[in-house]
PDB file of N, CA and C in Angstrom:
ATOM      1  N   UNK A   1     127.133 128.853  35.585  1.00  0.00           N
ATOM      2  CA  UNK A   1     125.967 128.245  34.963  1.00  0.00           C
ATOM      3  C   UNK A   1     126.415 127.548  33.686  1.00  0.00           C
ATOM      4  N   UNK A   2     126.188 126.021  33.293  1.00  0.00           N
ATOM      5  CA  UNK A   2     126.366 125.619  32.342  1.00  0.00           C
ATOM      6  C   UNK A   2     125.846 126.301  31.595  1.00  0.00           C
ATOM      7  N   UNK A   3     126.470 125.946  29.748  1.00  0.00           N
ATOM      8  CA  UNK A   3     125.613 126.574  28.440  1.00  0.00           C
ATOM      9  C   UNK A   3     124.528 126.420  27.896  1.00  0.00           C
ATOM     10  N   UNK A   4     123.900 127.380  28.063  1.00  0.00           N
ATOM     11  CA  UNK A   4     122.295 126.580  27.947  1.00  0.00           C
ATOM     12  C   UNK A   4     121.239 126.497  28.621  1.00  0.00           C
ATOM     13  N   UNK A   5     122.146 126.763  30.224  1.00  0.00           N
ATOM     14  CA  UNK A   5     121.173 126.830  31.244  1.00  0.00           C
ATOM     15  C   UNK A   5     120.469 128.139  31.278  1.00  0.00           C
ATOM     16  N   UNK A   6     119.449 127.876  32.589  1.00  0.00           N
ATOM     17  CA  UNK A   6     119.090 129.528  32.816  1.00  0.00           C
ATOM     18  C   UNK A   6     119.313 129.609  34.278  1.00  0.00           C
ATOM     19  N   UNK A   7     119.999 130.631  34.971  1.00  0.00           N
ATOM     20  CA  UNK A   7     120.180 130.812  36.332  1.00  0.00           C
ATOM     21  C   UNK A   7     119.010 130.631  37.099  1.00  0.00           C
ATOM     22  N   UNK A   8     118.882 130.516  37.948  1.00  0.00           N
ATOM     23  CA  UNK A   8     117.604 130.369  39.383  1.00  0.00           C
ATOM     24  C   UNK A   8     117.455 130.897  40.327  1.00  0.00           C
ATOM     25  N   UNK A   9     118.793 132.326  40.188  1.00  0.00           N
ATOM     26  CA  UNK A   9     119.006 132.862  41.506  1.00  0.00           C
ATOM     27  C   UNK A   9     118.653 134.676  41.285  1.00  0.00           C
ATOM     28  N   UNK A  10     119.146 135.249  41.652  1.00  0.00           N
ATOM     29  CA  UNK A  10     118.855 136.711  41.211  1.00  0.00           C
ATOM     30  C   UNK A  10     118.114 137.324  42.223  1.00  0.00           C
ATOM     31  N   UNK A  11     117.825 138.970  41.528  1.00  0.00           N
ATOM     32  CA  UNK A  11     117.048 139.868  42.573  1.00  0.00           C
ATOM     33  C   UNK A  11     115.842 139.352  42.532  1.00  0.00           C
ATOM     34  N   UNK A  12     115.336 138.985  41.407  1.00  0.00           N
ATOM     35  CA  UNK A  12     114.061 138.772  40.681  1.00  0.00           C
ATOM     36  C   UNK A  12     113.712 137.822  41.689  1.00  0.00           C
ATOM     37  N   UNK A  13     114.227 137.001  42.308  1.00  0.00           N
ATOM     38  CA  UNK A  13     113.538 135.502  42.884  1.00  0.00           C
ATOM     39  C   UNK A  13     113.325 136.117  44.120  1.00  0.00           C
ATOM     40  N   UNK A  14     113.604 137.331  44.145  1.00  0.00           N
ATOM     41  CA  UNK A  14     113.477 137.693  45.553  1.00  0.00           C
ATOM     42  C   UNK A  14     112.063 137.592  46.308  1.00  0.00           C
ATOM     43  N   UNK A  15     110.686 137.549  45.593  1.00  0.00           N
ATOM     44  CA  UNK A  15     109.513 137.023  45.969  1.00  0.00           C
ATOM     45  C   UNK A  15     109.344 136.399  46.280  1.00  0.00           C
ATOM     46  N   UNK A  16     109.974 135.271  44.967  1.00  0.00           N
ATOM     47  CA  UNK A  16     109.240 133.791  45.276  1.00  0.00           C
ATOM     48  C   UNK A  16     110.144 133.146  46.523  1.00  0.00           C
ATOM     49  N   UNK A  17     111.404 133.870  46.676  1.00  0.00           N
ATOM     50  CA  UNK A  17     112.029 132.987  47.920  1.00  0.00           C
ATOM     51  C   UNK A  17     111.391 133.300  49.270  1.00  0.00           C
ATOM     52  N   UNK A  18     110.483 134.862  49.546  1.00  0.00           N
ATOM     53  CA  UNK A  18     109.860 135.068  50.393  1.00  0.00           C
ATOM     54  C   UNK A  18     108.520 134.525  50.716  1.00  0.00           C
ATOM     55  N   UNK A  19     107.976 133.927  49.541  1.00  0.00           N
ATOM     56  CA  UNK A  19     106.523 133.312  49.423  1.00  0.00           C
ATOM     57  C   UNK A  19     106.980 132.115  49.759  1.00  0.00           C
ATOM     58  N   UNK A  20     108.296 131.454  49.677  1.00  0.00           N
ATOM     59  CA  UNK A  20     108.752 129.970  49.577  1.00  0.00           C
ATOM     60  C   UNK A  20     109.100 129.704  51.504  1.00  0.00           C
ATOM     61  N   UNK A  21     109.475 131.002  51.906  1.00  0.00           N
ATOM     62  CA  UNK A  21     110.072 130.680  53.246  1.00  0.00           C
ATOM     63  C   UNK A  21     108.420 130.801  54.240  1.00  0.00           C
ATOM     64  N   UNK A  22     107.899 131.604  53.835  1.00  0.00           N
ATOM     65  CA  UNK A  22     105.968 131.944  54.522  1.00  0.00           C
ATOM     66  C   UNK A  22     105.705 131.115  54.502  1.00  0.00           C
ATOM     67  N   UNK A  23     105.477 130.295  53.024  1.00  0.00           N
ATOM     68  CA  UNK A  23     104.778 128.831  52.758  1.00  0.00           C
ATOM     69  C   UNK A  23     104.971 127.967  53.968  1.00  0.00           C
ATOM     70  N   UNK A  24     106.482 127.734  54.292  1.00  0.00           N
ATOM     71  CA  UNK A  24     106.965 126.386  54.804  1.00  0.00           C
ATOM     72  C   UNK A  24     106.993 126.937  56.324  1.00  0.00           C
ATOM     73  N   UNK A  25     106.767 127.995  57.117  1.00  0.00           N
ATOM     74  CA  UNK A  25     106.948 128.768  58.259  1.00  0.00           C
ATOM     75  C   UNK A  25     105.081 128.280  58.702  1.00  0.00           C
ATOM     76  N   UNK A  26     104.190 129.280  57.325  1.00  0.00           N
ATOM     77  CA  UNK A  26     103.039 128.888  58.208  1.00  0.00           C
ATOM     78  C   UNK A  26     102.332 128.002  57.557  1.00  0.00           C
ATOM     79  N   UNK A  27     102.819 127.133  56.712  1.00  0.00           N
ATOM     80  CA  UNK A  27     102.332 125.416  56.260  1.00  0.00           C
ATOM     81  C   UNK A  27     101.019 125.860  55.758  1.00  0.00           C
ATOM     82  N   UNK A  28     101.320 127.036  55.252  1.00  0.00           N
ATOM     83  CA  UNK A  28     100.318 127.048  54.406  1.00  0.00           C
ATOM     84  C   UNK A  28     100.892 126.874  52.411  1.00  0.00           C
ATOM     85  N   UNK A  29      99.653 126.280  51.747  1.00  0.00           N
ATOM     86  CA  UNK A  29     100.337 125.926  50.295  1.00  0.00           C
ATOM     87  C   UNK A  29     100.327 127.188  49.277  1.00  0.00           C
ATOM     88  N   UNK A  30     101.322 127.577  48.614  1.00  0.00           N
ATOM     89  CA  UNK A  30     101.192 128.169  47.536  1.00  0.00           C
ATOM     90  C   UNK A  30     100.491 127.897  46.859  1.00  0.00           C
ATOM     91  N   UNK A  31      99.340 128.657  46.191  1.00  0.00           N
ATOM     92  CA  UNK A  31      98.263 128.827  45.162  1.00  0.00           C
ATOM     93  C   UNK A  31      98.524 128.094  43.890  1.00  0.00           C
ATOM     94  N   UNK A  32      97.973 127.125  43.351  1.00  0.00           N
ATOM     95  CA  UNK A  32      98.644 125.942  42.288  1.00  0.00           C
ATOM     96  C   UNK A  32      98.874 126.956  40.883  1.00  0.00           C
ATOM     97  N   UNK A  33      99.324 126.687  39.796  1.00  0.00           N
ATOM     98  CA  UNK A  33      99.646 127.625  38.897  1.00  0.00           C
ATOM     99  C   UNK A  33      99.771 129.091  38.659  1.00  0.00           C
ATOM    100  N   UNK A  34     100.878 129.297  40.182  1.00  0.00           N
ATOM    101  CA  UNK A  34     100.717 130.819  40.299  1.00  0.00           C
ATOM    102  C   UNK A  34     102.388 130.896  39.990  1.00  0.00           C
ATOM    103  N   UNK A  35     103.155 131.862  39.053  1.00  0.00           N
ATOM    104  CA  UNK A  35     104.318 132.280  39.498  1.00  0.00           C
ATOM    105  C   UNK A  35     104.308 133.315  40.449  1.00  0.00           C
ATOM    106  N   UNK A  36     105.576 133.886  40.230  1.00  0.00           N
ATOM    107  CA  UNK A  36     105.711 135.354  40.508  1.00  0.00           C
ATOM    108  C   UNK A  36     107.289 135.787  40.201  1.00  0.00           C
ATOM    109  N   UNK A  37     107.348 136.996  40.088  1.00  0.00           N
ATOM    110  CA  UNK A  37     108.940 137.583  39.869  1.00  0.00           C
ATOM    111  C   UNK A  37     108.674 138.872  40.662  1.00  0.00           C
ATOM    112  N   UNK A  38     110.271 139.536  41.060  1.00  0.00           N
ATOM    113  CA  UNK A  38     110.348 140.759  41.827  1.00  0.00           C
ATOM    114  C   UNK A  38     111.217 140.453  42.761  1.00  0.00           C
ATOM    115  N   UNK A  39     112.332 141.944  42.663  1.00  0.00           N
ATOM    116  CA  UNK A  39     113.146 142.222  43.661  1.00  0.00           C
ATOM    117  C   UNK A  39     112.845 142.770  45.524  1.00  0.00           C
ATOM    118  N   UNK A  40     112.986 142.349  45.854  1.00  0.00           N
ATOM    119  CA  UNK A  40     112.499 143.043  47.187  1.00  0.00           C
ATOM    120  C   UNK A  40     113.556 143.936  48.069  1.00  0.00           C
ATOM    121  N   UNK A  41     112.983 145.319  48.355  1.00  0.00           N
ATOM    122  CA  UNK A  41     113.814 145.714  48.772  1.00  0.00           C
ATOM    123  C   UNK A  41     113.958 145.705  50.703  1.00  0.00           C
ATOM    124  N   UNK A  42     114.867 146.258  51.399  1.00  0.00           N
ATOM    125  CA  UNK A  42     115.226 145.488  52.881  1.00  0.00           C
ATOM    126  C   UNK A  42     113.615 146.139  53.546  1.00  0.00           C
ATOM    127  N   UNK A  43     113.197 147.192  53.023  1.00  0.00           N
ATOM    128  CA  UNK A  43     111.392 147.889  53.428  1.00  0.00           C
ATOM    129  C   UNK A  43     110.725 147.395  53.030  1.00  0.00           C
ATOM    130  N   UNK A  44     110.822 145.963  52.289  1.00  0.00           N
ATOM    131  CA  UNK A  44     109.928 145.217  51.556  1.00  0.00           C
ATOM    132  C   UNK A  44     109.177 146.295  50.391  1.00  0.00           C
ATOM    133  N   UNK A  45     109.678 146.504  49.532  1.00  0.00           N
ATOM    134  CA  UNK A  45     109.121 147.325  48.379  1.00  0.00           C
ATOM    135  C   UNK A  45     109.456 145.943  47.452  1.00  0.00           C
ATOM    136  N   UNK A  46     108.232 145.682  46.183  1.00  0.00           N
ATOM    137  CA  UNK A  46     108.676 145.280  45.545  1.00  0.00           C
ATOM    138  C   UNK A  46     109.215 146.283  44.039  1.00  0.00           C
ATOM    139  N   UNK A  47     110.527 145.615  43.688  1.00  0.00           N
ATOM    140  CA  UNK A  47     111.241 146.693  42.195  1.00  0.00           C
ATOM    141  C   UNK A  47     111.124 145.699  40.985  1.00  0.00           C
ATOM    142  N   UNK A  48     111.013 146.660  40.024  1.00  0.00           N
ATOM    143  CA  UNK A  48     110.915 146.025  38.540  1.00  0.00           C
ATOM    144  C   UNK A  48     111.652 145.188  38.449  1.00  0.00           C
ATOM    145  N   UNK A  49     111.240 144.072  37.199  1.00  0.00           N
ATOM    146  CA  UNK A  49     112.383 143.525  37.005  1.00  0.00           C
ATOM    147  C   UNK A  49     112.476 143.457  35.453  1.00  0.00           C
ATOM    148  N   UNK A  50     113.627 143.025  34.821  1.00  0.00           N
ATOM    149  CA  UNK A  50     113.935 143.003  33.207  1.00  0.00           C
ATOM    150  C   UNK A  50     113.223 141.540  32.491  1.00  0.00           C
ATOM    151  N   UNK A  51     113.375 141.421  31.640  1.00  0.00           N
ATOM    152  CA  UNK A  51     113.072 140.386  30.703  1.00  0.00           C
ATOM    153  C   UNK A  51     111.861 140.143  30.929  1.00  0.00           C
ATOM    154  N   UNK A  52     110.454 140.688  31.051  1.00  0.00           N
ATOM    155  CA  UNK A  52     109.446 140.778  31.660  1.00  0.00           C
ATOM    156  C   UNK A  52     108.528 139.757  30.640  1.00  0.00           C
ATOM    157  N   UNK A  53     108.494 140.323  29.449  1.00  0.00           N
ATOM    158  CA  UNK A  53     108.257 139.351  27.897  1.00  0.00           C
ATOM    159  C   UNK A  53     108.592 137.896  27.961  1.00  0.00           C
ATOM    160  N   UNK A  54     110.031 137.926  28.076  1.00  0.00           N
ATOM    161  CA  UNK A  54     110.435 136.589  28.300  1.00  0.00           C
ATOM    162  C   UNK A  54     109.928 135.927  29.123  1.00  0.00           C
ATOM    163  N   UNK A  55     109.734 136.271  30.619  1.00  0.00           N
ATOM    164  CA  UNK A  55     108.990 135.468  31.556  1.00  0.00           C
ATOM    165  C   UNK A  55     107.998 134.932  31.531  1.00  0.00           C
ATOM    166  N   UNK A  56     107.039 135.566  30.993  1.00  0.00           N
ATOM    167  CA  UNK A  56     106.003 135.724  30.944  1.00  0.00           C
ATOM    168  C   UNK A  56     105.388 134.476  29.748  1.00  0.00           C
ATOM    169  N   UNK A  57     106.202 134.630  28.349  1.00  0.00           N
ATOM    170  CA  UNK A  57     105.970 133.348  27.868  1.00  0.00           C
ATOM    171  C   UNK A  57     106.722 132.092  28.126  1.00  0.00           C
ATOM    172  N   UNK A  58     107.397 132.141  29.083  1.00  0.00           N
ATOM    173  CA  UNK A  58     108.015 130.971  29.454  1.00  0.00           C
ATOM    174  C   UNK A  58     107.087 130.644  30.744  1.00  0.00           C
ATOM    175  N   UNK A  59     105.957 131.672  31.469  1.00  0.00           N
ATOM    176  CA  UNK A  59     105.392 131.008  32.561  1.00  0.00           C
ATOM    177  C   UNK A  59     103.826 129.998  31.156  1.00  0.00           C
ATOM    178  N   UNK A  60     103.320 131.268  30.512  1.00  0.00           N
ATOM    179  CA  UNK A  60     102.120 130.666  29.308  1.00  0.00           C
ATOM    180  C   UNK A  60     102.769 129.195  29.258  1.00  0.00           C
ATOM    181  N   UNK A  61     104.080 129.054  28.628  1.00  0.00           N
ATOM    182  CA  UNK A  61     104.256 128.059  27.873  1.00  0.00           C
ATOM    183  C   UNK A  61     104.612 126.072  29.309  1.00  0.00           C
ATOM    184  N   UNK A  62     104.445 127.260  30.497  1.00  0.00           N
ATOM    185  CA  UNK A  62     104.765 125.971  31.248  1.00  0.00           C
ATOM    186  C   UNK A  62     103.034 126.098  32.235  1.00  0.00           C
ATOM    187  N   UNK A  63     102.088 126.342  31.449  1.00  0.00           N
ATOM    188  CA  UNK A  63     100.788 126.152  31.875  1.00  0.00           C
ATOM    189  C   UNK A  63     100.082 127.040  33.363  1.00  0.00           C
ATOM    190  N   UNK A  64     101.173 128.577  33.247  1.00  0.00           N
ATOM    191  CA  UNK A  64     101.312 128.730  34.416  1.00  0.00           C
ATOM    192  C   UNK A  64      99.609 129.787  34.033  1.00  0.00           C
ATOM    193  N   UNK A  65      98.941 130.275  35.157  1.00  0.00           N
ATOM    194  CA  UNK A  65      97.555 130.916  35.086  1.00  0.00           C
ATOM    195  C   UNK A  65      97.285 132.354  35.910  1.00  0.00           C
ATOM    196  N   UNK A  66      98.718 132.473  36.621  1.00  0.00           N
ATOM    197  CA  UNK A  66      98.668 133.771  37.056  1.00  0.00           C
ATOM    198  C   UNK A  66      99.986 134.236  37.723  1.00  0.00           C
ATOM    199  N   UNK A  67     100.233 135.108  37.712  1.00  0.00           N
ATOM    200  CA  UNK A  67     101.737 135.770  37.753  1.00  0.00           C
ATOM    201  C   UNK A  67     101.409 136.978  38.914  1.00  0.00           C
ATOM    202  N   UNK A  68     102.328 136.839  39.747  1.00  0.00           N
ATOM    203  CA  UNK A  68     102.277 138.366  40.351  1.00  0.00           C
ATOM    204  C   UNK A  68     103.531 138.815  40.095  1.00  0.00           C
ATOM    205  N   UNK A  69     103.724 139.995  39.932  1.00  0.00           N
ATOM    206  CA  UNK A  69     104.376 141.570  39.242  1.00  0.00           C
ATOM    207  C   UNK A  69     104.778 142.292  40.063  1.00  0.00           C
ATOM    208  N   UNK A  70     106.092 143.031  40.539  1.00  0.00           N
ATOM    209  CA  UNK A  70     105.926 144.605  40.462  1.00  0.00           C
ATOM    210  C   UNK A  70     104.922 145.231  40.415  1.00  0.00           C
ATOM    211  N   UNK A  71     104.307 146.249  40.652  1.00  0.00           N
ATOM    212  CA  UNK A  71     103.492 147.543  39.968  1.00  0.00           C
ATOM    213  C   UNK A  71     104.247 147.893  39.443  1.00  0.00           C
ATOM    214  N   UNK A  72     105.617 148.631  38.926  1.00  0.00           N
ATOM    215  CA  UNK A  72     105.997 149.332  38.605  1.00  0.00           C
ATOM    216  C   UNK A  72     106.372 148.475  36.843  1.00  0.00           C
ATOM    217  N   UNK A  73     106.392 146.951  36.509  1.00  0.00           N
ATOM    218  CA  UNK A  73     105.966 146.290  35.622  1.00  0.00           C
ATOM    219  C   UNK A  73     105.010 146.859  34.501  1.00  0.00           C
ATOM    220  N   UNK A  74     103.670 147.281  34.975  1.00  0.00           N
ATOM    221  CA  UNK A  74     102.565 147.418  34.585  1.00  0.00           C
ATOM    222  C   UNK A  74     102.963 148.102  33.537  1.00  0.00           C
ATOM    223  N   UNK A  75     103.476 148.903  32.820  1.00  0.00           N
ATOM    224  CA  UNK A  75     104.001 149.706  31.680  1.00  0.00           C
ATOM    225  C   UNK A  75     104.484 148.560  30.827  1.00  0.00           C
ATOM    226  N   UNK A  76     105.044 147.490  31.566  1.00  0.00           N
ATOM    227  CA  UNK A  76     105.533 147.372  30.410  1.00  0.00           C
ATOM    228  C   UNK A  76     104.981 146.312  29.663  1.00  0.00           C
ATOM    229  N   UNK A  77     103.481 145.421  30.316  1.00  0.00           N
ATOM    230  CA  UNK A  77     102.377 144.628  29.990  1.00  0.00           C
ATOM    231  C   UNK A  77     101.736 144.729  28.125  1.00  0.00           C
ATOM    232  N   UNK A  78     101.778 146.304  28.127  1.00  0.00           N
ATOM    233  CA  UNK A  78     101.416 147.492  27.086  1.00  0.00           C
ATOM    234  C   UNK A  78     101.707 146.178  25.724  1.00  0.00           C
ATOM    235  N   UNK A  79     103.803 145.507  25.707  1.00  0.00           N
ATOM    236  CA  UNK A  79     103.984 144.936  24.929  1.00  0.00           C
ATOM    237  C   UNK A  79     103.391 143.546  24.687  1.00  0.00           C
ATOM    238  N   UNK A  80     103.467 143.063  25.890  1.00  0.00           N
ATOM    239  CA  UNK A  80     103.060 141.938  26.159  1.00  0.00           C
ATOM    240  C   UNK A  80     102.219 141.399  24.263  1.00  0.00           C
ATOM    241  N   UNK A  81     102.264 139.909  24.436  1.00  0.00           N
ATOM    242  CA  UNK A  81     101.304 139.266  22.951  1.00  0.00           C
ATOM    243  C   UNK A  81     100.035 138.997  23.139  1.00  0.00           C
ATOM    244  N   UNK A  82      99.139 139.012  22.483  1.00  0.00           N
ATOM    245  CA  UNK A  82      97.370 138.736  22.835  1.00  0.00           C
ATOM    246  C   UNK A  82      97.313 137.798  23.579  1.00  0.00           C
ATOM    247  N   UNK A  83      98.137 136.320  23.112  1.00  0.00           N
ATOM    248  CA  UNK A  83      97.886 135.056  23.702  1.00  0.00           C
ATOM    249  C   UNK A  83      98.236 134.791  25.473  1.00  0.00           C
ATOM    250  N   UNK A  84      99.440 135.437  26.084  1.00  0.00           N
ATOM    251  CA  UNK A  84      99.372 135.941  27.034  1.00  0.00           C
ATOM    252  C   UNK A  84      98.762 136.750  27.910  1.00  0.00           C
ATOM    253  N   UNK A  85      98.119 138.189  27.486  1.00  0.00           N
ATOM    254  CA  UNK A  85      97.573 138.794  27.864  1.00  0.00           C
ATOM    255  C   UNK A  85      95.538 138.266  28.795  1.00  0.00           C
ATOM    256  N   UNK A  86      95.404 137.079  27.186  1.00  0.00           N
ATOM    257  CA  UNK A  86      94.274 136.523  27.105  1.00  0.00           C
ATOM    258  C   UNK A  86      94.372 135.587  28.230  1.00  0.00           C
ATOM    259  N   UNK A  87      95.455 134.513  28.362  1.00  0.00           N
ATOM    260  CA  UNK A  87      95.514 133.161  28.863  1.00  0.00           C
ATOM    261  C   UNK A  87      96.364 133.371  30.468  1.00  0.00           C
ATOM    262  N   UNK A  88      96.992 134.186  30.533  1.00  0.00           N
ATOM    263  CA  UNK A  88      97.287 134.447  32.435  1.00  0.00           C
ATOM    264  C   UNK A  88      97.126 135.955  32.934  1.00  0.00           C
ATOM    265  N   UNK A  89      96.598 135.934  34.066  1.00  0.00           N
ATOM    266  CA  UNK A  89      95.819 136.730  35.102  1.00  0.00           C
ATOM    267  C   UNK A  89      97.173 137.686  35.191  1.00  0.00           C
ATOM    268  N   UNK A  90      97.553 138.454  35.777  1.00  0.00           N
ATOM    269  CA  UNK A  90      98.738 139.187  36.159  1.00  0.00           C
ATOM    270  C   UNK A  90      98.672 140.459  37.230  1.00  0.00           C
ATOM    271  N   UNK A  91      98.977 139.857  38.450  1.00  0.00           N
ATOM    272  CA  UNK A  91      98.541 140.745  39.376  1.00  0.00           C
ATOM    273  C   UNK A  91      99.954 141.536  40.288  1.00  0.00           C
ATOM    274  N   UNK A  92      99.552 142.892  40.160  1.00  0.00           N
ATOM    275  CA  UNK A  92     100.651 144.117  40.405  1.00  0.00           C
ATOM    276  C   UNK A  92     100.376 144.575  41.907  1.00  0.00           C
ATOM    277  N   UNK A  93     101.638 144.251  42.593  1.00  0.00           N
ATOM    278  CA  UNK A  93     101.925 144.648  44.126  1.00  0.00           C
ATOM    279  C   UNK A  93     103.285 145.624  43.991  1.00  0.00           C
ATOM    280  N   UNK A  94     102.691 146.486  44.958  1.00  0.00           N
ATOM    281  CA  UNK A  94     103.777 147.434  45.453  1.00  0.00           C
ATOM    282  C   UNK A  94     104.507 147.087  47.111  1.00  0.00           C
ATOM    283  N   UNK A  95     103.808 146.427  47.610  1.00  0.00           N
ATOM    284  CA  UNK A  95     104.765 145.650  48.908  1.00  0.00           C
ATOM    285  C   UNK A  95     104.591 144.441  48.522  1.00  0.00           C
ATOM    286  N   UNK A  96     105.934 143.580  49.582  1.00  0.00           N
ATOM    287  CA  UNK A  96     106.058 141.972  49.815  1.00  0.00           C
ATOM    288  C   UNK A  96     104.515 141.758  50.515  1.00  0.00           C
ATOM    289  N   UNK A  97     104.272 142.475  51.713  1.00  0.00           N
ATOM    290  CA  UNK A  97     103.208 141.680  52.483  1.00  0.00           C
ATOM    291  C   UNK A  97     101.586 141.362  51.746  1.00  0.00           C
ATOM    292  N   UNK A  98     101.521 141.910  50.960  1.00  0.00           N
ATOM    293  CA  UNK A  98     100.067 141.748  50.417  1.00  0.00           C
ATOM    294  C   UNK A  98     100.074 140.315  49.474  1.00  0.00           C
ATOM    295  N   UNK A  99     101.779 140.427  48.436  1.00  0.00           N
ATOM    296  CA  UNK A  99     101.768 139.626  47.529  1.00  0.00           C
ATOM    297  C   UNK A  99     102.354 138.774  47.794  1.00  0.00           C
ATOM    298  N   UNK A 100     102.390 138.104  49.357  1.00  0.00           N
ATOM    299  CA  UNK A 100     102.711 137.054  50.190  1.00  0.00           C
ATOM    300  C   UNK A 100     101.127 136.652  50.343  1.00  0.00           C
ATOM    301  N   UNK A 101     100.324 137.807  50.938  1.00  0.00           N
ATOM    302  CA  UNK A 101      98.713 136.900  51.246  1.00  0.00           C
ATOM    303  C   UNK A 101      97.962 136.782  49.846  1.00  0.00           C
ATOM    304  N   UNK A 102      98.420 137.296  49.308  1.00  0.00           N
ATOM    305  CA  UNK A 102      97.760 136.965  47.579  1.00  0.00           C
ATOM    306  C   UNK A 102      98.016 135.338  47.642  1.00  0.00           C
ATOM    307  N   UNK A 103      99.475 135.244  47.212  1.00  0.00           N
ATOM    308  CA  UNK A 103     100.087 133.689  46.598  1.00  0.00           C
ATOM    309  C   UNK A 103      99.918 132.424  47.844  1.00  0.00           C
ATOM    310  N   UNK A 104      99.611 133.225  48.942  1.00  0.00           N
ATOM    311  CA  UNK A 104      99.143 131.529  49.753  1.00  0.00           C
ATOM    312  C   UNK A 104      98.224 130.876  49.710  1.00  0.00           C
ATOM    313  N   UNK A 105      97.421 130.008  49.756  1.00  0.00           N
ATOM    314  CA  UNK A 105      96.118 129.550  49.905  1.00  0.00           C
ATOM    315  C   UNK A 105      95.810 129.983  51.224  1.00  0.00           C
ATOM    316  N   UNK A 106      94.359 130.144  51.863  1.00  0.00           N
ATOM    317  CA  UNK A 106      93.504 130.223  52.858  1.00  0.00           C
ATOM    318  C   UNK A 106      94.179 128.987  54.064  1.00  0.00           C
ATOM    319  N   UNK A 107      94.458 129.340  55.260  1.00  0.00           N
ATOM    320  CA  UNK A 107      94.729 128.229  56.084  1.00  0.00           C
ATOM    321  C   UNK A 107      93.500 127.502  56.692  1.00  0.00           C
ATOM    322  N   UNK A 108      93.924 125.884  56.103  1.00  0.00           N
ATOM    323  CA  UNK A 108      92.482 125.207  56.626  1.00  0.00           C
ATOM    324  C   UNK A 108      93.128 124.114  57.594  1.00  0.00           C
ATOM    325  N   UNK A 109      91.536 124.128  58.467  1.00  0.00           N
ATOM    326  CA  UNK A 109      91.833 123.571  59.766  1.00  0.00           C
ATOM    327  C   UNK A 109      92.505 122.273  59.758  1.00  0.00           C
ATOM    328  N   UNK A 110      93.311 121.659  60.614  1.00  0.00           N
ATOM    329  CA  UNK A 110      93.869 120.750  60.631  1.00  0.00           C
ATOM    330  C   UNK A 110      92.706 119.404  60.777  1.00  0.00           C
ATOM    331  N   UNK A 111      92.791 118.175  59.907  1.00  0.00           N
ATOM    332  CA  UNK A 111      92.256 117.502  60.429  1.00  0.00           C
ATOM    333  C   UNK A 111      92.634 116.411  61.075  1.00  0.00           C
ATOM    334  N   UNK A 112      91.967 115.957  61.770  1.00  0.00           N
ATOM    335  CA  UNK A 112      92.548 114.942  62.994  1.00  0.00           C
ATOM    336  C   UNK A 112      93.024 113.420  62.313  1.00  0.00           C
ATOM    337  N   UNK A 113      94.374 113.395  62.720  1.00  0.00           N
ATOM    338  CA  UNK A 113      95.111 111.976  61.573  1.00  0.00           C
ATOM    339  C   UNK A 113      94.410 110.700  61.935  1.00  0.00           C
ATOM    340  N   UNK A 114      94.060 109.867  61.503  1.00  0.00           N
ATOM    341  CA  UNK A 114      93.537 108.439  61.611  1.00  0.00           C
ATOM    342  C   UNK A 114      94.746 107.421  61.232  1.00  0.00           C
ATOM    343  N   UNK A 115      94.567 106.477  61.631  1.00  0.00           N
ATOM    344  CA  UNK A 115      95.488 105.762  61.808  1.00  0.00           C
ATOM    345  C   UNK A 115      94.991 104.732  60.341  1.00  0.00           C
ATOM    346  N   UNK A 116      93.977 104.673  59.682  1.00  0.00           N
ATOM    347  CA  UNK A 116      93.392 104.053  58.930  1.00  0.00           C
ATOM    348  C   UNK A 116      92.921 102.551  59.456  1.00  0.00           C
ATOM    349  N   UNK A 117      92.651 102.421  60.553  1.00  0.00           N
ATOM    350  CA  UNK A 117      92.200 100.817  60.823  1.00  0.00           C
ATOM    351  C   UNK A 117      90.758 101.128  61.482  1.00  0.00           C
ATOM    352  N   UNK A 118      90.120 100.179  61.028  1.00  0.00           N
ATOM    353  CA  UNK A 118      88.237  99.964  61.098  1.00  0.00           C
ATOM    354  C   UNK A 118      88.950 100.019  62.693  1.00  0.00           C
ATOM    355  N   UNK A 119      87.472 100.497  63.256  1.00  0.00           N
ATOM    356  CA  UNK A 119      87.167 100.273  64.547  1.00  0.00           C
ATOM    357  C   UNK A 119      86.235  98.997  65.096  1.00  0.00           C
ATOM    358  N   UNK A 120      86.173  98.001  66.317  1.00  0.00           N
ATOM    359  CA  UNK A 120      85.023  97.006  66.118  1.00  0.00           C
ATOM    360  C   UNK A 120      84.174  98.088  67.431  1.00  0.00           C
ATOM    361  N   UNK A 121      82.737  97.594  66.103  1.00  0.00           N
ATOM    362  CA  UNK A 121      81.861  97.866  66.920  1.00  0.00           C
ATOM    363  C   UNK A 121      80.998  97.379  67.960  1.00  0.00           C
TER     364      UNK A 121
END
């Protein structure tokens, strides 16, 4: 990783790469200003993760409105700053599968493509 950077890879992404592969499998969209962090384990458990503070104002500060968590996180919210606490939602899963149907949107029906040209009547 260059100096300066911040990595993109880790246990931690282990959610969002599972919400990222669902997304594009059942074409359904991820929920607009949602993060998420968490390790997943091979039983799909989700595990804590570190720098929880940090994340958290780096999601505030990039306009993000709701975060899903660990449960096992929830302790450590306690520190969390008012302005965070106040300004994003933060929702705590103990499995992958729930906080996969949390972060997708609702699947809506396909609609039928048009070609965009008037019809004569």
């Amino acid at each position: 990783v260059p100096a300066g950077a911040t990595p993109k890879d880790g246990p931690s992404a282990g959610i969002t790469m599972a919400v990222a592969i669902t997304s594009l499998l059942t074409e359904r969209a991820v929920k607009p200003l949602l993060a998420m962090t968490g390790e997943i384990t091979l039983r799909g458990l989700l595990l804590p993760i570190g720098g929880l503070k940090e994340k958290l104002l780096a999601a505030y500060r990039a306009g993000i409105k709701e975060v899903i968590l660990p449960e096992e996180n929830r302790k450590d919210a306690v520190e969390l700053p008012p302005e965070i606490k106040k300004n994003i939602k933060l929702k705590y899963f103990t499995d992958v599968l729930p906080a996969i149907k949390y972060a997708l949107e609702k699947k809506t029906s396909k609609k039928k493509k048009t070609t965009g040209k008037k019809t004569k009547n």
